[in-house]
Structures are given as structure tokens and as C-alpha cells.
Protein backbone atom coordinates (compact mmCIF):
# COMPACT_ATOMS: atom_id res chain seq x y z
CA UNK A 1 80.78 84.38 103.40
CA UNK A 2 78.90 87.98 102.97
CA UNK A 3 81.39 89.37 105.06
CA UNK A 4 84.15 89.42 103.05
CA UNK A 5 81.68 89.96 99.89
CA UNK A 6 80.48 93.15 101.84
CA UNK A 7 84.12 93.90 102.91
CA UNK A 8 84.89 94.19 98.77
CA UNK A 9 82.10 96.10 98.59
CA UNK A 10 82.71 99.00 101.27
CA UNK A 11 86.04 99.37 99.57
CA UNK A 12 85.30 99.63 96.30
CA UNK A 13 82.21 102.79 97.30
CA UNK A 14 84.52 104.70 99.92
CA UNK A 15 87.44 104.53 97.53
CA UNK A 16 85.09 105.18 94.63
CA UNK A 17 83.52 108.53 96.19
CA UNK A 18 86.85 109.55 96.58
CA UNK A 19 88.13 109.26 93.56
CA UNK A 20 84.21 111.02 92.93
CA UNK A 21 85.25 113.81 95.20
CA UNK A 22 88.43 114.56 93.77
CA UNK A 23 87.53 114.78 90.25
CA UNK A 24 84.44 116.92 91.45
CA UNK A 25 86.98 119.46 93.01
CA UNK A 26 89.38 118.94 90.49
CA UNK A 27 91.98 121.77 90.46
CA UNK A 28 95.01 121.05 88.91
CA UNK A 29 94.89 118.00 86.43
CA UNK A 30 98.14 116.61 87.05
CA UNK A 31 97.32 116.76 91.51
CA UNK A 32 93.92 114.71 90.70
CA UNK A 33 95.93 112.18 88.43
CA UNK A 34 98.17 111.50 90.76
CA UNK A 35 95.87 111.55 93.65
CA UNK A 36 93.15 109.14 91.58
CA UNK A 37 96.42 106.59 91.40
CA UNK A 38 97.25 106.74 95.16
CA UNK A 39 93.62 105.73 95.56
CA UNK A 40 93.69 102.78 93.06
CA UNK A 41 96.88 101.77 94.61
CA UNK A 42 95.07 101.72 98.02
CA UNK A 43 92.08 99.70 96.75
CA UNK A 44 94.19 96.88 94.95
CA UNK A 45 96.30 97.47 98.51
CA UNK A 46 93.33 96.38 100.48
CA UNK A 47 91.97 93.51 98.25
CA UNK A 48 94.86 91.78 98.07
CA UNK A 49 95.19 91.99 101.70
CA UNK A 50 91.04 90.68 101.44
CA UNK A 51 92.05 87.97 98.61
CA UNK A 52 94.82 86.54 101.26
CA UNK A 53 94.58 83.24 101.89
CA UNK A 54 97.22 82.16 104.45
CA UNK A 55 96.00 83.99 107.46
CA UNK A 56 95.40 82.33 110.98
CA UNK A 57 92.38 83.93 112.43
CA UNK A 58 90.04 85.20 109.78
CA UNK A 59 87.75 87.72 111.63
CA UNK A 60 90.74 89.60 113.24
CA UNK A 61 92.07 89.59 109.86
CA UNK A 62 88.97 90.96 108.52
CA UNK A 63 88.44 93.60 110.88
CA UNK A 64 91.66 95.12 111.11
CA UNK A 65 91.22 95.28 106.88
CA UNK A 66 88.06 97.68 107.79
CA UNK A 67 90.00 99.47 110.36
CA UNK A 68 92.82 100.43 107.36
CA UNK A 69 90.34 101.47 105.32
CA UNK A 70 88.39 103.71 107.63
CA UNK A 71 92.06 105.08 108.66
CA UNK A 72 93.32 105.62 104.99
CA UNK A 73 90.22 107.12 103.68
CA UNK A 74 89.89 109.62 106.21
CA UNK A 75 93.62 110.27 105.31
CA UNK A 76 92.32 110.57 101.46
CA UNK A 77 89.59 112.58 101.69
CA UNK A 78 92.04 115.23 103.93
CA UNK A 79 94.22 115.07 100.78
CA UNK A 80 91.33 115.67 98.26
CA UNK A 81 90.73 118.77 100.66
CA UNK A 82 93.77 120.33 99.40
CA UNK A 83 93.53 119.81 95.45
């Protein structure tokens, strides 16, 4: 399935330039450290939810997985703002 291979991969760049973007701006050390973890926590998050195997209908599953990242990162990159 390149879906879910492409799925991995769209997490792994947005969450990636992130972290990118945070230490780029980086401010205060200890606000980017803890910031860089929220955003690994939200990337194993989102591949475990990828790596699932028990779910009913696999597309809707899928789809709402890009919808939380789109939603999250948006919510990230707000936070890196502030740093």
C-alpha cells in the first residue's frame, strides 16, 4: 500500500521541519527542548495510530490520521512562533 508508506512519510517531513524551525529560531534552550519532545511525542502519536492494526474501515482511518496531522502541526508551528 503507498498510501500508508506516503502517510509515514508526510509525518516524518512536517514534523521534521518543525522540529527544523524551532531549532532555527531557537531562543531559550530549555523552550526548544521541550518543544522538540512535544513534537517527537506527536510523531510516535501518529504512527502508532498508522501501525494500528484492528481498525474497521481503513481509508477513513487513514484520512482522519492526515487530518490530525494537518490540525496538530498547524498547532506546532503557532507554538514555534512564540520560542
Amino acid at each position: 500500500m503507498a498510501s500508508i508508506k506516503n502517510l509515514k512519510k508526510d509525518i516524518n517531513y512536517v514534523l521534521g521541519d518543525i522540529i527544523d524551525e524551532a531549532i532555527f529560531k531557537a531562543g531559550d534552550p530549555k523552550k526548544t527542548e521541550a518543544f522538540i519532545d512535544e513534537t517527537i511525542a506527536t510523531f510516535d502519536e501518529l504512527i502508532a495510530k498508522v501501525n494500528a492494526k484492528d481498525v474497521e474501515n481503513k481509508k477513513a482511518h487513514f484520512k482522519s490520521i492526515g487530518n490530525e496531522l494537518e490540525s496538530k502541526a498547524v498547532k506546532l508551528l503557532e507554538k514555534v512562533d512564540k520560542l
